[in-house]
C-alpha atoms as a PDB file:
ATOM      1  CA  UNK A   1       0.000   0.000   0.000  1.00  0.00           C
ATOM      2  CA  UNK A   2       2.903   2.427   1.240  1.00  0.00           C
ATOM      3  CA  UNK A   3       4.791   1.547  -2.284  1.00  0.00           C
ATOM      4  CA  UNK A   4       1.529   2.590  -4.204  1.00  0.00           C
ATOM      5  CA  UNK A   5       0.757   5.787  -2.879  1.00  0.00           C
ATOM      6  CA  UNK A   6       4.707   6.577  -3.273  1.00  0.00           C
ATOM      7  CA  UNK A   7       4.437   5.827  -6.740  1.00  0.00           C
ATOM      8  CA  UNK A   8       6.342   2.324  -6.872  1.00  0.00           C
ATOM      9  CA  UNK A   9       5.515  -0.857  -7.956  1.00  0.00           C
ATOM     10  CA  UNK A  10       2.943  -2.259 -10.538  1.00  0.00           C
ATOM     11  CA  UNK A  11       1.679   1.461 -10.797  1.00  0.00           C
ATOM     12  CA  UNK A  12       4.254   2.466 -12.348  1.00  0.00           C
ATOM     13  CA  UNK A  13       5.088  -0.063 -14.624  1.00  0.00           C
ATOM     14  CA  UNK A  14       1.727   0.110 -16.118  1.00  0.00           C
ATOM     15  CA  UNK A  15       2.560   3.990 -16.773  1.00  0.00           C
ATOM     16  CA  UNK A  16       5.489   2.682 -18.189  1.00  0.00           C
ATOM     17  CA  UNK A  17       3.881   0.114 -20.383  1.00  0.00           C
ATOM     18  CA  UNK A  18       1.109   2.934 -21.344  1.00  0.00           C
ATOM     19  CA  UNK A  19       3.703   5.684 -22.528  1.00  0.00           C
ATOM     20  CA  UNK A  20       5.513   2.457 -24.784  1.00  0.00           C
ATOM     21  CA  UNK A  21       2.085   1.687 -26.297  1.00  0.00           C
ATOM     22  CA  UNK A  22       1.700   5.043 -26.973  1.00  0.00           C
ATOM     23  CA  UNK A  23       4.828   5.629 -28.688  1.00  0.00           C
ATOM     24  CA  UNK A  24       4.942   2.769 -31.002  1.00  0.00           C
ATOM     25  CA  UNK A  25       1.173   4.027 -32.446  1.00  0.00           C
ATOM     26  CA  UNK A  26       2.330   7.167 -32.880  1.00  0.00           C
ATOM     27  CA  UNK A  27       3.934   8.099 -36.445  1.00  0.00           C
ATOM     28  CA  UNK A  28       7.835   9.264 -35.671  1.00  0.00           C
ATOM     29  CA  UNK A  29      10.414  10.346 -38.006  1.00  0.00           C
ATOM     30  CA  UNK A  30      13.459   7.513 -36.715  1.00  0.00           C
ATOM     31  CA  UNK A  31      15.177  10.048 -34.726  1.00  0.00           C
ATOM     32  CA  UNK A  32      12.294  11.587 -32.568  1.00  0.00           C
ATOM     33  CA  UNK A  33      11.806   7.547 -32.105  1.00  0.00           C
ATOM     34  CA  UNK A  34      15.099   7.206 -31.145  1.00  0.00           C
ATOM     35  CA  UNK A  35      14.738  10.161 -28.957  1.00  0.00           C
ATOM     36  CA  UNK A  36      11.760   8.708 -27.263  1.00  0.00           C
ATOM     37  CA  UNK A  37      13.186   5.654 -27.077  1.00  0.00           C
ATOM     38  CA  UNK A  38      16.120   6.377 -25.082  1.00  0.00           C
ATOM     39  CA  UNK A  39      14.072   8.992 -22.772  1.00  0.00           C
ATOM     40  CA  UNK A  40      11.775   6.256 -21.967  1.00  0.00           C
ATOM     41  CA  UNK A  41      14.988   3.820 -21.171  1.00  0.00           C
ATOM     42  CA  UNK A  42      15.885   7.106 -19.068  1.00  0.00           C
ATOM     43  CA  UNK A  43      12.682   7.345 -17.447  1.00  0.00           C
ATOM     44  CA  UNK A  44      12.594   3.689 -16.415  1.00  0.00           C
ATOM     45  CA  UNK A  45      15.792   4.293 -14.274  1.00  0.00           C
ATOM     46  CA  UNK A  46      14.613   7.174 -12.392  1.00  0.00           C
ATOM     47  CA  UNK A  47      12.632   7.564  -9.502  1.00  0.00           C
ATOM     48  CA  UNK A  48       8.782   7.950 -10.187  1.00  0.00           C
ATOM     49  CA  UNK A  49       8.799  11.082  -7.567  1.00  0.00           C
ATOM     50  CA  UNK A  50      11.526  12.914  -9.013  1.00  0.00           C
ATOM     51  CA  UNK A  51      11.013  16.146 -10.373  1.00  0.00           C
ATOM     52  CA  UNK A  52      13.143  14.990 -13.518  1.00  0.00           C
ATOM     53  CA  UNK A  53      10.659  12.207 -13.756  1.00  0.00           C
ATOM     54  CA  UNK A  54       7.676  14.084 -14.224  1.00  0.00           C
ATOM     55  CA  UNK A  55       9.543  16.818 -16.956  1.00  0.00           C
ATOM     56  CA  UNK A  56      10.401  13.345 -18.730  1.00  0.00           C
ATOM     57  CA  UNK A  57       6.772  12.046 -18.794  1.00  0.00           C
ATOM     58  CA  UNK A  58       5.563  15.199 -20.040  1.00  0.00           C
ATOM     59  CA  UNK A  59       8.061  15.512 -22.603  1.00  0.00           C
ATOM     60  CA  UNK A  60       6.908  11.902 -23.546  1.00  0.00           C
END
């Protein structure tokens, strides 16, 4: 419960999963895919809390 309302866990690995899905529908030139791609790698290895976080997801 703790690690849900903290933003851990399944939670955010569904976001995670959600922004992918989203990405590979959407039409990209290969380097704004490549560009997503390796933000997304980014945003997997941050906290889900951080400020940087968020800015990423947006971005996304």
């Amino acid at each position: 419960a703790i690690q849900k309302e903290l933003g851990d866990g399944e939670d955010g690995r569904d976001e995670l999963a959600e922004i992918e899905d989203k990405l590979e529908k959407t039409k990209l030139s290969k380097e704004a895919r490549e560009k997503a791609q390796n933000e997304l790698k980014k945003l997997r290895q941050m906290s889900p809390m951080s400020a940087e976080a968020t800015v990423v997801r947006n971005y996304l």
